[in-house]
PDB file of N, CA and C in Angstrom:
ATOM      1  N   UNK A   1       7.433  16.053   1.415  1.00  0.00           N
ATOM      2  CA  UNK A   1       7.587  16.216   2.830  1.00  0.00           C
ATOM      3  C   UNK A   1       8.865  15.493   3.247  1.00  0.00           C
ATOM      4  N   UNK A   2       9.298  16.017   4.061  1.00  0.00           N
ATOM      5  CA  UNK A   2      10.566  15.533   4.976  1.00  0.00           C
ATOM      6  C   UNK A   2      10.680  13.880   5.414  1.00  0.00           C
ATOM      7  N   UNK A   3      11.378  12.885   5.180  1.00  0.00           N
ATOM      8  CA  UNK A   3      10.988  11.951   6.187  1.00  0.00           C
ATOM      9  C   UNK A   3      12.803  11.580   5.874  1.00  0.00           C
ATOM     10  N   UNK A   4      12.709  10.528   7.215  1.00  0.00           N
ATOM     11  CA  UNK A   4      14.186   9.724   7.401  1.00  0.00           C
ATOM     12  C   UNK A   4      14.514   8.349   6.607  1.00  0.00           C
ATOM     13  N   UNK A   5      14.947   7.527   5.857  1.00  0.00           N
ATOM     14  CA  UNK A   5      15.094   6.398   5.164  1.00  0.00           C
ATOM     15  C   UNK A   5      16.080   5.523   6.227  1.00  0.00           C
ATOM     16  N   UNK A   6      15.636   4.694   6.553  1.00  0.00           N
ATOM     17  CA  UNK A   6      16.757   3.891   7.263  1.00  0.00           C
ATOM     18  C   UNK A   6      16.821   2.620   6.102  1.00  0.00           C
ATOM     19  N   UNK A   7      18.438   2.324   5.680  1.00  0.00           N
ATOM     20  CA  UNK A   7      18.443   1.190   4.302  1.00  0.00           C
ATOM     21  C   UNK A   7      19.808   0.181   5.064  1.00  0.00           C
ATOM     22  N   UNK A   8      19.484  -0.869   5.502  1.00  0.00           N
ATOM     23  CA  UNK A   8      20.249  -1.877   6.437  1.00  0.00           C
ATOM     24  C   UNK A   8      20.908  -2.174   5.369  1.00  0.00           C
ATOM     25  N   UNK A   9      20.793  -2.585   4.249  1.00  0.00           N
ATOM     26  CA  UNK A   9      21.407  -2.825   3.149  1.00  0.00           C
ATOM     27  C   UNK A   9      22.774  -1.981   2.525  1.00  0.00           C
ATOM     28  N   UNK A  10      22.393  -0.512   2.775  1.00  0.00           N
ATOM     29  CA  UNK A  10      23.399   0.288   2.235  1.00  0.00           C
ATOM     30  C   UNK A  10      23.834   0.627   3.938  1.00  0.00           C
ATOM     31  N   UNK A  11      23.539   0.392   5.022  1.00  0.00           N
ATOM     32  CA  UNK A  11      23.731   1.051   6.236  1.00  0.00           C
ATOM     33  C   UNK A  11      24.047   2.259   6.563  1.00  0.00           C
ATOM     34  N   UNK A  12      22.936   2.748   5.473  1.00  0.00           N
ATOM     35  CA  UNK A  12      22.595   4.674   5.611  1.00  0.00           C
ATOM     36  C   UNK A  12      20.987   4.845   6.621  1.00  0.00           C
ATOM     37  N   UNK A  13      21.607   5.803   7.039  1.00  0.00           N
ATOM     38  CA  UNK A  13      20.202   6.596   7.451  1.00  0.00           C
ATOM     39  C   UNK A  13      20.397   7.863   6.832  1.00  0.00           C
ATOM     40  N   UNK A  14      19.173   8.231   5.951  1.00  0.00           N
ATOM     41  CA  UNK A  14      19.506   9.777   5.100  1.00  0.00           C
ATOM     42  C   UNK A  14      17.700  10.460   4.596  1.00  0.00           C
ATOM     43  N   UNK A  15      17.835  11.327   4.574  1.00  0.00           N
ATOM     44  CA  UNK A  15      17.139  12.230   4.429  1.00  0.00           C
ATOM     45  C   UNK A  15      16.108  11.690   3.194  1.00  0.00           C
ATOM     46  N   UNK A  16      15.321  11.904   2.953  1.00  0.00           N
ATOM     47  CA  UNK A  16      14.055  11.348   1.620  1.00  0.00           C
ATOM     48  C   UNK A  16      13.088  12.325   1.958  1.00  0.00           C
ATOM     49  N   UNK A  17      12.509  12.475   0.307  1.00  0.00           N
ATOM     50  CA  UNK A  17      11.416  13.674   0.229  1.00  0.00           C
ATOM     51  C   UNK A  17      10.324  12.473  -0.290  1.00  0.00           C
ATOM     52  N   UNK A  18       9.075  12.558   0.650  1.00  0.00           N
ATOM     53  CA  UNK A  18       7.983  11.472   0.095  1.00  0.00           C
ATOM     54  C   UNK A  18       6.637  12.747  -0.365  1.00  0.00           C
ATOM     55  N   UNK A  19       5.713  12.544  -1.204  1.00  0.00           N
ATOM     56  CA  UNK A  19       4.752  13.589  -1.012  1.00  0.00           C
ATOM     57  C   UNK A  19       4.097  12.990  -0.188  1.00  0.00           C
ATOM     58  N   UNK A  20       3.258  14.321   0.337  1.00  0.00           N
ATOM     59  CA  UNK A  20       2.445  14.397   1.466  1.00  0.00           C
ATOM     60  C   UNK A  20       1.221  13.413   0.834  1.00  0.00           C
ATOM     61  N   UNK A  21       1.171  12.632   1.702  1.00  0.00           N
ATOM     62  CA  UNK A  21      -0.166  11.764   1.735  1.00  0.00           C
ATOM     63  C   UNK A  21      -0.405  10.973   0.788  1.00  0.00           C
ATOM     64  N   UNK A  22       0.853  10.202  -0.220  1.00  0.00           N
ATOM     65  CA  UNK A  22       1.096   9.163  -0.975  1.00  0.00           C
ATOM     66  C   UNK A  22       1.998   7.947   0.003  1.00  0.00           C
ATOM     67  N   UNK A  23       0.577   7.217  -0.197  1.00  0.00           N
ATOM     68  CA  UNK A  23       0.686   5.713  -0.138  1.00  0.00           C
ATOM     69  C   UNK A  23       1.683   5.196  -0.646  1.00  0.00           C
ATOM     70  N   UNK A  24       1.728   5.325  -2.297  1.00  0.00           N
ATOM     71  CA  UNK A  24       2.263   4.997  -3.741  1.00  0.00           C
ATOM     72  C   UNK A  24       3.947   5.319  -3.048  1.00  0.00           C
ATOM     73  N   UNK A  25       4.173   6.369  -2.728  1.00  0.00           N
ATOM     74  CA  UNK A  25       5.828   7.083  -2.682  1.00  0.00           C
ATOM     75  C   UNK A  25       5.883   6.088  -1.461  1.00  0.00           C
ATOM     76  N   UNK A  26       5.576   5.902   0.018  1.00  0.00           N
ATOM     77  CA  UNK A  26       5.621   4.767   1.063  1.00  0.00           C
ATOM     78  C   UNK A  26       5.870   3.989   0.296  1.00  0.00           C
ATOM     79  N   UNK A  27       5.001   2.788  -0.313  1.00  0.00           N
ATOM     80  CA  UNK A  27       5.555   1.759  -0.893  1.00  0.00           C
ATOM     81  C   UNK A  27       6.576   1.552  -1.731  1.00  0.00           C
ATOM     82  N   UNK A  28       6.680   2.795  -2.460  1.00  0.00           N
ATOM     83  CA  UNK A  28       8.241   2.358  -3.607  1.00  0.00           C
ATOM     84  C   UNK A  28       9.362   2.941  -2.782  1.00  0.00           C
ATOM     85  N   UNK A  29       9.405   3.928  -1.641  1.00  0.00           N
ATOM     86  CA  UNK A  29      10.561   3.941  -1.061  1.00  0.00           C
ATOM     87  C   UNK A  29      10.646   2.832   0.103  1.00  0.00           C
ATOM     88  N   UNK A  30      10.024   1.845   0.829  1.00  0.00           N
ATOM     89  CA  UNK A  30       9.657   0.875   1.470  1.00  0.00           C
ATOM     90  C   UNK A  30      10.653  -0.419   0.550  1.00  0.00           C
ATOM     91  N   UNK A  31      10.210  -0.270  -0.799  1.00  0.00           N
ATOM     92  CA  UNK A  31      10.167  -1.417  -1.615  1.00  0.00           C
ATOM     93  C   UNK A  31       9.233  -2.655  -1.280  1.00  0.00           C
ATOM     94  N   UNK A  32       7.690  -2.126  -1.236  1.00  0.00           N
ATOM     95  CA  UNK A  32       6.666  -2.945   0.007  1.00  0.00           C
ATOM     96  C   UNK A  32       5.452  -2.879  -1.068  1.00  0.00           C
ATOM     97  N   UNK A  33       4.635  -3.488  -0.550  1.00  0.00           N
ATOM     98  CA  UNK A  33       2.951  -3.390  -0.959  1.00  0.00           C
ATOM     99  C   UNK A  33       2.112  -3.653   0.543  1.00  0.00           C
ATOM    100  N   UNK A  34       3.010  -3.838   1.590  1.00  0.00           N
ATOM    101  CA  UNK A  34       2.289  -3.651   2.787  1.00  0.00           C
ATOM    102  C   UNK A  34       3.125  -3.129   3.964  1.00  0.00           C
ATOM    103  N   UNK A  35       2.324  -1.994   4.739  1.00  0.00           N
ATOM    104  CA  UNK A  35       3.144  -1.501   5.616  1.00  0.00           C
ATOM    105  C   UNK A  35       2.495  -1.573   7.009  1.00  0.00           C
ATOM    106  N   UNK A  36       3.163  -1.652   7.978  1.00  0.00           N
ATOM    107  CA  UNK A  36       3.595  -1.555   9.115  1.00  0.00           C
ATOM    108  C   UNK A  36       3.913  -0.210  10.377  1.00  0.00           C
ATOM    109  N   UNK A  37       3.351   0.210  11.238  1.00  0.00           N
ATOM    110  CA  UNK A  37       3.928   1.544  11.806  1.00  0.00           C
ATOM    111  C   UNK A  37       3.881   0.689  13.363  1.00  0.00           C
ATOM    112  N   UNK A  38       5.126   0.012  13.239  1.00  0.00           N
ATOM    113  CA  UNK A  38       5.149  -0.806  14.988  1.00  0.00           C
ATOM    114  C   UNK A  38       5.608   0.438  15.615  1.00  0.00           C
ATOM    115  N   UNK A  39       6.413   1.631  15.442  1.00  0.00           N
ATOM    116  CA  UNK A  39       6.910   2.148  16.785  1.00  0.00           C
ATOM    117  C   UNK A  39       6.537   3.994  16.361  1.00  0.00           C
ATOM    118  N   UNK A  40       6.445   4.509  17.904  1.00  0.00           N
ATOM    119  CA  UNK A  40       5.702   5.837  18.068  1.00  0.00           C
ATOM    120  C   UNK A  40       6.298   6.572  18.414  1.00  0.00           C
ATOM    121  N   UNK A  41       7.098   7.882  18.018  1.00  0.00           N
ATOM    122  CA  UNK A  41       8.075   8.335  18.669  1.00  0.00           C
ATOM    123  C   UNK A  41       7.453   9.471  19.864  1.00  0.00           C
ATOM    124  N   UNK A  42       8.181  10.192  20.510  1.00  0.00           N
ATOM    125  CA  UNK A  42       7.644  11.150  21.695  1.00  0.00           C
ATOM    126  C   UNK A  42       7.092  12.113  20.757  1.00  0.00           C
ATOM    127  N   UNK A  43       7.963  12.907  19.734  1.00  0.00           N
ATOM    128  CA  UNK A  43       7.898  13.956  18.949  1.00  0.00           C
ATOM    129  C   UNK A  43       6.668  13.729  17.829  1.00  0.00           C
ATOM    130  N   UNK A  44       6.016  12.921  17.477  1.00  0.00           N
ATOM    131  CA  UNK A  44       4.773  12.531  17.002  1.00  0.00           C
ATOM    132  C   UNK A  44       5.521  11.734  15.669  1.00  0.00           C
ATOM    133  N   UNK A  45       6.312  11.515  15.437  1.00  0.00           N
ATOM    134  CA  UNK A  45       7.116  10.768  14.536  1.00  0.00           C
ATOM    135  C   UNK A  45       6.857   9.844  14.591  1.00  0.00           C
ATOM    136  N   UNK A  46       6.953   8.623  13.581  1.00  0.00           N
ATOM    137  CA  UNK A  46       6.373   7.664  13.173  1.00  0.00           C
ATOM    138  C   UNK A  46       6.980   6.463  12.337  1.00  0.00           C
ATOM    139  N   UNK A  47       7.699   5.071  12.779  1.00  0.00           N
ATOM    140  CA  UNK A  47       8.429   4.774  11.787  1.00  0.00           C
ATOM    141  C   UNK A  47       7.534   3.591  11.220  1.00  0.00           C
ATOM    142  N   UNK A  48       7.399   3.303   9.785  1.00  0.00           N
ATOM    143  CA  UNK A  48       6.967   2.525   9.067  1.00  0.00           C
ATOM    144  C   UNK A  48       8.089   1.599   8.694  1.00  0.00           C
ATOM    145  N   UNK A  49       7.260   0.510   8.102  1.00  0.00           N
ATOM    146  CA  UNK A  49       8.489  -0.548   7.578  1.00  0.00           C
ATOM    147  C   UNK A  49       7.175  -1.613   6.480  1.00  0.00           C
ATOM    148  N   UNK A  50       8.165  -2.640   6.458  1.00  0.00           N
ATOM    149  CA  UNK A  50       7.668  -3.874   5.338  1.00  0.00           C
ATOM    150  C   UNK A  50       6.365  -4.877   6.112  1.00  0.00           C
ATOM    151  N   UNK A  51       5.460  -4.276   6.404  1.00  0.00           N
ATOM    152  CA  UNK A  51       4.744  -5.673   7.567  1.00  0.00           C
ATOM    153  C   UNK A  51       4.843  -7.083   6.933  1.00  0.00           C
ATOM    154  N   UNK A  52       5.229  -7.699   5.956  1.00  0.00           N
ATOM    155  CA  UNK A  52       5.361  -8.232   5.469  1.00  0.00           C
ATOM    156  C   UNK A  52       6.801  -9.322   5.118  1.00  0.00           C
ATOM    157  N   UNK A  53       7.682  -8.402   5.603  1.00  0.00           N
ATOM    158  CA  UNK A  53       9.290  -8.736   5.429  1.00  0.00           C
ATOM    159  C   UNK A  53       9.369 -10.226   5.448  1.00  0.00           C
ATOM    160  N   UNK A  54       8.944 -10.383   6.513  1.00  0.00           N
ATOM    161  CA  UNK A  54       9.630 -12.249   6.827  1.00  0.00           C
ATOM    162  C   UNK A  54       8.806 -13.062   5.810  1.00  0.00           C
ATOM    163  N   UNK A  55       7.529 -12.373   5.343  1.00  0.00           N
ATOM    164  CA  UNK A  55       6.666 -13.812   4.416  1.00  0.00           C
ATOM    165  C   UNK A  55       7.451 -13.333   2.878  1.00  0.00           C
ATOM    166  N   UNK A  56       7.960 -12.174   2.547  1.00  0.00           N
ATOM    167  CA  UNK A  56       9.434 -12.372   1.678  1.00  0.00           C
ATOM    168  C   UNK A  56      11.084 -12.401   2.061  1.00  0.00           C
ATOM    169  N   UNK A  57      10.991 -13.095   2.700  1.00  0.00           N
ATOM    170  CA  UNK A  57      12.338 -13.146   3.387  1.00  0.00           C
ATOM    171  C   UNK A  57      13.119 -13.641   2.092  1.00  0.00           C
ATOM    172  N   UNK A  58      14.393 -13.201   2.196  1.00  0.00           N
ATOM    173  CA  UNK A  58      15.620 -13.754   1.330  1.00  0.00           C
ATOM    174  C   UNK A  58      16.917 -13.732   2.040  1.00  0.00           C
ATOM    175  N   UNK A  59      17.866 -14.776   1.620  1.00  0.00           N
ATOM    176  CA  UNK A  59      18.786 -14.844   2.329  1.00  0.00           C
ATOM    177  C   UNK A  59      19.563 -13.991   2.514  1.00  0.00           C
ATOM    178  N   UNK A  60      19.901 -12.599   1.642  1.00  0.00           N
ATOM    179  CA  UNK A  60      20.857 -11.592   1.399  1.00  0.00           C
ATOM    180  C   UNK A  60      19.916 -10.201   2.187  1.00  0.00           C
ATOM    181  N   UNK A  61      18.485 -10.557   2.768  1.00  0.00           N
ATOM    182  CA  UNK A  61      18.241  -9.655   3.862  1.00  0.00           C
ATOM    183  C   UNK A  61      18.832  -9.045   4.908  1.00  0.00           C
ATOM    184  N   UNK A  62      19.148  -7.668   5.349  1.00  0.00           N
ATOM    185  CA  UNK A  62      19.469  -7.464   6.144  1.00  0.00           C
ATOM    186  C   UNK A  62      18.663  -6.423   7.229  1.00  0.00           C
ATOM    187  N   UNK A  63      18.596  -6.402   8.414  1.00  0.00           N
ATOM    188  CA  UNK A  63      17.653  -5.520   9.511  1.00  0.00           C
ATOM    189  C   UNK A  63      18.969  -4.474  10.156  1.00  0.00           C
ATOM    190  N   UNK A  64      18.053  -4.444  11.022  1.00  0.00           N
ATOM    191  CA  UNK A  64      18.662  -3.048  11.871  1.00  0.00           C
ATOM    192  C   UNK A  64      18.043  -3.213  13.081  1.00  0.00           C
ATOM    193  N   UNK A  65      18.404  -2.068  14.561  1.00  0.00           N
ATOM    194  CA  UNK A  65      17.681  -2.639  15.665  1.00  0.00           C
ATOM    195  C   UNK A  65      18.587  -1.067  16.753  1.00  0.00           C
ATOM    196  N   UNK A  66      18.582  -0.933  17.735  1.00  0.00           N
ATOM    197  CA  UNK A  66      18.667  -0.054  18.823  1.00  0.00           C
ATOM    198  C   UNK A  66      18.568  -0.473  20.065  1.00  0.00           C
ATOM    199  N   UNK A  67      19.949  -0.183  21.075  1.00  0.00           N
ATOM    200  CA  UNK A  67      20.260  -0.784  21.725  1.00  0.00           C
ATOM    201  C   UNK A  67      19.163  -1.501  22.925  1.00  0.00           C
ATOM    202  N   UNK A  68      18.146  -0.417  22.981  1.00  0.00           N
ATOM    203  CA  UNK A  68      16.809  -0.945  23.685  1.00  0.00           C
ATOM    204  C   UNK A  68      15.825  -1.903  23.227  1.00  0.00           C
ATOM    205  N   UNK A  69      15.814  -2.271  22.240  1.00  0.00           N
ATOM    206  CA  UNK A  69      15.152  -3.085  21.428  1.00  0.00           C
ATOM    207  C   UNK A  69      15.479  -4.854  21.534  1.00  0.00           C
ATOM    208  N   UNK A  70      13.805  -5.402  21.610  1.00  0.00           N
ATOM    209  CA  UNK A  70      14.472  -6.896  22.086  1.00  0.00           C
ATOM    210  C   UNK A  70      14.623  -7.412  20.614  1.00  0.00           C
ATOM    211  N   UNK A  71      14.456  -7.080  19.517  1.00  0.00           N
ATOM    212  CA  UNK A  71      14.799  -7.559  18.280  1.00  0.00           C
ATOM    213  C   UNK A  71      15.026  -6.636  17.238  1.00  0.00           C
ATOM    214  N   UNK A  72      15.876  -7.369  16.210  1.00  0.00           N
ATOM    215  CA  UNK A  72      15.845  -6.291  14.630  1.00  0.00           C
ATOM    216  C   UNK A  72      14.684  -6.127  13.610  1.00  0.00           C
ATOM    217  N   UNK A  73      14.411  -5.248  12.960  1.00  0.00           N
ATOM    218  CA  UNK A  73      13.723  -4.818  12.003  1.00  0.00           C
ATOM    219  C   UNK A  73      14.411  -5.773  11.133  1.00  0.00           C
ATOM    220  N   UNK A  74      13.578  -6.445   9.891  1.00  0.00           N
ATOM    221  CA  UNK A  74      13.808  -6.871   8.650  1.00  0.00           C
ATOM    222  C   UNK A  74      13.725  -5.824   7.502  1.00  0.00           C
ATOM    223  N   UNK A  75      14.854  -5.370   6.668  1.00  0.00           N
ATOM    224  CA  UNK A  75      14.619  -4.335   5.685  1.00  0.00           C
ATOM    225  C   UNK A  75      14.580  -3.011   5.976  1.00  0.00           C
ATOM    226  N   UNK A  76      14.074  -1.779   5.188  1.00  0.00           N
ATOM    227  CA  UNK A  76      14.129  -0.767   5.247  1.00  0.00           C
ATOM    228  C   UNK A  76      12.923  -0.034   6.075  1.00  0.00           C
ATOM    229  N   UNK A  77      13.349   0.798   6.625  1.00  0.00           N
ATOM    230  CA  UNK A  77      12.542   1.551   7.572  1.00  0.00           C
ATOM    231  C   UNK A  77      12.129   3.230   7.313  1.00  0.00           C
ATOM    232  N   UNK A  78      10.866   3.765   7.226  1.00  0.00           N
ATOM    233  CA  UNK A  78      10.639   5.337   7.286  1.00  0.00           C
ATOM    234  C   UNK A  78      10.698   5.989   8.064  1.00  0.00           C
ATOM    235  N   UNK A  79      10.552   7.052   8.445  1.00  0.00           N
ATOM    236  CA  UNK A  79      10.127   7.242   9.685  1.00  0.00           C
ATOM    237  C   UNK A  79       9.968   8.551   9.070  1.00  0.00           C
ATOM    238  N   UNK A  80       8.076   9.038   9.083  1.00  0.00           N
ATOM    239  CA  UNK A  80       7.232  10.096   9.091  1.00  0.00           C
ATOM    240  C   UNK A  80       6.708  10.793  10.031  1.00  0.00           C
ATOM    241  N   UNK A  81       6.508  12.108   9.944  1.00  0.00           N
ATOM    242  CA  UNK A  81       5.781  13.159  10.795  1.00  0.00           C
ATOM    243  C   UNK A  81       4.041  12.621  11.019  1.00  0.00           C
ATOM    244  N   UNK A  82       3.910  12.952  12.055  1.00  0.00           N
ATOM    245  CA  UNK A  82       2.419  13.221  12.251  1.00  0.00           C
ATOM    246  C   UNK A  82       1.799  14.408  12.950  1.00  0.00           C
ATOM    247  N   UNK A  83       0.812  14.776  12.228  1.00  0.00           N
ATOM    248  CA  UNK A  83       0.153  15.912  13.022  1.00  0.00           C
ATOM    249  C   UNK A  83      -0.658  14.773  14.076  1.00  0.00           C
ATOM    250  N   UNK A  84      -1.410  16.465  14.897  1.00  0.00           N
ATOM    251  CA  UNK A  84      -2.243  15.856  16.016  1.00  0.00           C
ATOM    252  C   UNK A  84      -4.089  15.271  15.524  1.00  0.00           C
ATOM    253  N   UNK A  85      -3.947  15.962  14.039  1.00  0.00           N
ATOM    254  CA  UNK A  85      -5.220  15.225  13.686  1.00  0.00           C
ATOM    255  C   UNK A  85      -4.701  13.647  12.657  1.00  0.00           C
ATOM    256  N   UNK A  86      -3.350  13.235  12.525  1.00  0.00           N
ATOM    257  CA  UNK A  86      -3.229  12.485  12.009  1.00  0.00           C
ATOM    258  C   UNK A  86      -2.619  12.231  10.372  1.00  0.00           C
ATOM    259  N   UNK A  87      -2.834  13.035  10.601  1.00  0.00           N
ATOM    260  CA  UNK A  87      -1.953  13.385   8.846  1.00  0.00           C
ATOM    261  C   UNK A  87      -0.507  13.351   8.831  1.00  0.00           C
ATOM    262  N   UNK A  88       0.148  13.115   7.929  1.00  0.00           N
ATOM    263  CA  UNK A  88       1.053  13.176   7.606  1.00  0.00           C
ATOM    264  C   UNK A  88       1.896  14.387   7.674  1.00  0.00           C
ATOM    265  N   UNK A  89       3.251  14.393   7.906  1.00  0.00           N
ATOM    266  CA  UNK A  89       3.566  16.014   8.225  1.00  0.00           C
ATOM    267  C   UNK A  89       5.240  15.553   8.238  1.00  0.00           C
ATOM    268  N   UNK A  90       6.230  16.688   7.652  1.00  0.00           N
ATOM    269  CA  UNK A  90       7.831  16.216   7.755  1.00  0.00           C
ATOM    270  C   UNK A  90       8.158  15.983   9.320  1.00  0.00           C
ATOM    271  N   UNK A  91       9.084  14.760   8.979  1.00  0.00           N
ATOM    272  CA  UNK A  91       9.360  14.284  10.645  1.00  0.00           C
ATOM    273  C   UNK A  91      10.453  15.208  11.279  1.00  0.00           C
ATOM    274  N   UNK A  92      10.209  15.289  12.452  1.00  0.00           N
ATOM    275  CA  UNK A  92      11.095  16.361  13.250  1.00  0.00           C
ATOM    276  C   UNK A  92      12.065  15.585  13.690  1.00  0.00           C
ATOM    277  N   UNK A  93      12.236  14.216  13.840  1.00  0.00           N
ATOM    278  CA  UNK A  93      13.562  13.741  13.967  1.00  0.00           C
ATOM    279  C   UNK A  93      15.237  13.958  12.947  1.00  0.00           C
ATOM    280  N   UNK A  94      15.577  13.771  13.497  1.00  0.00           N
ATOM    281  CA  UNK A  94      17.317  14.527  13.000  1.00  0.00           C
ATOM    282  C   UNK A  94      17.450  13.277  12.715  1.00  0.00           C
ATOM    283  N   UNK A  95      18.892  13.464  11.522  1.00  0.00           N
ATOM    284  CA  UNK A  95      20.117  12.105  11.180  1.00  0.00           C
ATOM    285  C   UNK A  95      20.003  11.542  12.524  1.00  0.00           C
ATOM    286  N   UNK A  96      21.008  12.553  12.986  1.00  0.00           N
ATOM    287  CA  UNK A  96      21.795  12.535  14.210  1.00  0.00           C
ATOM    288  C   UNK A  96      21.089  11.403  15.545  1.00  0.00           C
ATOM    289  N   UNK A  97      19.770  11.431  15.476  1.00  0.00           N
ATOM    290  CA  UNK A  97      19.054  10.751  16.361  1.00  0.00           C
ATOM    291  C   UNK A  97      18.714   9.381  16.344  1.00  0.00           C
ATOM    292  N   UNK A  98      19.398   8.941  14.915  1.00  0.00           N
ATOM    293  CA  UNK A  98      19.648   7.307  14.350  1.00  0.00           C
ATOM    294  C   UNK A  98      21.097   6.952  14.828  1.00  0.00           C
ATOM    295  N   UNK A  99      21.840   8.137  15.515  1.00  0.00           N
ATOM    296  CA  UNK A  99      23.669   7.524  15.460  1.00  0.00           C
ATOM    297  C   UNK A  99      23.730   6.203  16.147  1.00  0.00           C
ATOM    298  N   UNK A 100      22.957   5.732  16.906  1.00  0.00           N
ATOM    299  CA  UNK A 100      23.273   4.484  18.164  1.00  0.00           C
ATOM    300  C   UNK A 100      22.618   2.945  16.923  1.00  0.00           C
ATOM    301  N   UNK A 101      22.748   3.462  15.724  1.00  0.00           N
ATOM    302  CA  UNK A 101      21.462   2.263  15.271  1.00  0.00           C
ATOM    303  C   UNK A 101      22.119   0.807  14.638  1.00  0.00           C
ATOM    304  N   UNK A 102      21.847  -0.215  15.618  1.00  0.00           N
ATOM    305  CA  UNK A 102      22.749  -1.438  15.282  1.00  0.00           C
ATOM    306  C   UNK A 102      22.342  -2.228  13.720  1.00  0.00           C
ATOM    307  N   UNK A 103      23.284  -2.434  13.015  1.00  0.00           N
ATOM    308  CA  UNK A 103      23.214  -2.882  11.928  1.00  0.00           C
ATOM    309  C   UNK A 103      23.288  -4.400  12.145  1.00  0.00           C
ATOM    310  N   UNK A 104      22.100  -4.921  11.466  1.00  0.00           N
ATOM    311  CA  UNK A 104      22.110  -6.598  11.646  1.00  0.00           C
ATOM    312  C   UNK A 104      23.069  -7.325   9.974  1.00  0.00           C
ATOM    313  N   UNK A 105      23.204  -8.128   9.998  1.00  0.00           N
ATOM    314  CA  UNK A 105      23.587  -8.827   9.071  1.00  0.00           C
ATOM    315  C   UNK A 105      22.562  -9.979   8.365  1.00  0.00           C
ATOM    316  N   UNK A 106      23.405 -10.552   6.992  1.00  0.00           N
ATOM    317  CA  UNK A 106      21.965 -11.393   6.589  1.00  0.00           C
ATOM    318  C   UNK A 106      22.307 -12.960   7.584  1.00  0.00           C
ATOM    319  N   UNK A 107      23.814 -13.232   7.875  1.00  0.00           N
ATOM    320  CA  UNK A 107      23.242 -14.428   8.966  1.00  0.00           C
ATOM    321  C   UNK A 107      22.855 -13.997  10.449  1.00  0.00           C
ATOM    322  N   UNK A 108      22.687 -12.527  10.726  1.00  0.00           N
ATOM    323  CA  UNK A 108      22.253 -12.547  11.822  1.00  0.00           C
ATOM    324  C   UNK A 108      20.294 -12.278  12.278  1.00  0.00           C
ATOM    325  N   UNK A 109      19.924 -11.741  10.939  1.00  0.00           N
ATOM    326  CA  UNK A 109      18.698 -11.872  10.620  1.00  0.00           C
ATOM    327  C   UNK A 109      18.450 -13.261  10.169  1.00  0.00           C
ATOM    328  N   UNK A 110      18.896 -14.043  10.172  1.00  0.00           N
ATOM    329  CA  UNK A 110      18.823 -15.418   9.543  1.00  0.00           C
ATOM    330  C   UNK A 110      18.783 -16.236  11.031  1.00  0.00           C
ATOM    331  N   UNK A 111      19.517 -15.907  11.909  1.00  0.00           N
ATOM    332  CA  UNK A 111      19.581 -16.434  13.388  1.00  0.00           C
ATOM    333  C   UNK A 111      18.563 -16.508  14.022  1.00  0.00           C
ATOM    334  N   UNK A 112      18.051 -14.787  14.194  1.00  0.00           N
ATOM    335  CA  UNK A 112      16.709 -14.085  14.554  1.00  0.00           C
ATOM    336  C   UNK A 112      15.792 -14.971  13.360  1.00  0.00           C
ATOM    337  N   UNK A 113      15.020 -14.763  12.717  1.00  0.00           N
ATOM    338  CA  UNK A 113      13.863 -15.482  11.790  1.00  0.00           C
ATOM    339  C   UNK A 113      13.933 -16.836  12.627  1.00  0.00           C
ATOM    340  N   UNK A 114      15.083 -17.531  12.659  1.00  0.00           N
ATOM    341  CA  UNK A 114      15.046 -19.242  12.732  1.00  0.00           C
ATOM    342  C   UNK A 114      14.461 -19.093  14.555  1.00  0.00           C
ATOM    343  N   UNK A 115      15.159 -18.147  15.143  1.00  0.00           N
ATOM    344  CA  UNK A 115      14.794 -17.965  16.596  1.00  0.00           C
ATOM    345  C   UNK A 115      13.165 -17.715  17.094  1.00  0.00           C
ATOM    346  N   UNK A 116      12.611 -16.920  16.226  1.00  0.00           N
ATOM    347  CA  UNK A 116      11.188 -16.485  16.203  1.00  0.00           C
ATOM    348  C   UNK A 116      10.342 -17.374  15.561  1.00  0.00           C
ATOM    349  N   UNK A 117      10.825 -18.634  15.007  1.00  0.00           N
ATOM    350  CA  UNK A 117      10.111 -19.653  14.465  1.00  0.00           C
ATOM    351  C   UNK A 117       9.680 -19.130  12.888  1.00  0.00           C
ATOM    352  N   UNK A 118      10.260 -17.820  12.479  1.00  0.00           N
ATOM    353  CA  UNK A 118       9.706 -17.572  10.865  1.00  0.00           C
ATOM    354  C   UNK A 118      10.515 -17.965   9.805  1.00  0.00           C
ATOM    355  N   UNK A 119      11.509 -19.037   9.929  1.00  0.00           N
ATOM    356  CA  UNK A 119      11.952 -19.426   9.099  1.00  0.00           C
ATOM    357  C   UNK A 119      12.362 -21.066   9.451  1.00  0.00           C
ATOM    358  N   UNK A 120      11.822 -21.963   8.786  1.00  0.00           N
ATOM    359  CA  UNK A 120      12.070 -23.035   9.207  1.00  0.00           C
ATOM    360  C   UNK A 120      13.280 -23.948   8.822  1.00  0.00           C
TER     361      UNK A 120
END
């Protein structure tokens, strides 16, 4: 199925084929063993991430974030389709609809963590 890869690291947003209704493919394109779906798009789209990021934080981390947003994402981000019963389904969001997407750095995710109290 269709989904979007957002990689702060390589500061691509690009196209990824996950199968439908593997966990397993989420986590190894994540690079995760626990996930996260903080944000809901209008179009039933869905972005996942690391729920976990900051309790592996490393210094060479980098996030991402959008100009409306009061903070950055730590790490790599999905973003999957959903049907209306909940399933999984290719996301109808475009490249094109990531163009505004601010790239954080690892001392600026390092700023943020120390700011949010997750890094002491």
């Amino acid at each position: 199925m269709k989904a979007i890869l957002i990689d702060p690291a390589k500061r691509t947003v690009s196209e990824v084929d996950i199968k439908k209704g593997s966990l397993k493919d989420i986590y190894k394109t994540l690079e995760c063993s626990t996930f996260e779906c903080p944000v809901s798009y209008p179009n039933g789209d869905t972005m996942y991430c690391d729920e976990e990021a900051w309790l592996t934080y490393d210094e060479e981390d980098t996030g991402f974030m959008f100009p409306d947003w009061s903070y950055a994402f730590l790490g790599k981000a999905l973003i999957i389709g959903c049907t209306k019963g909940g399933n999984d389904a290719d996301c109808k969001s475009k490249i094109s609809d990531f163009k505004n997407i601010i790239w954080k750095s690892e001392t600026q995710m390092y700023l943020q963590g120390r700011k949010m109290g997750l890094i002491i």
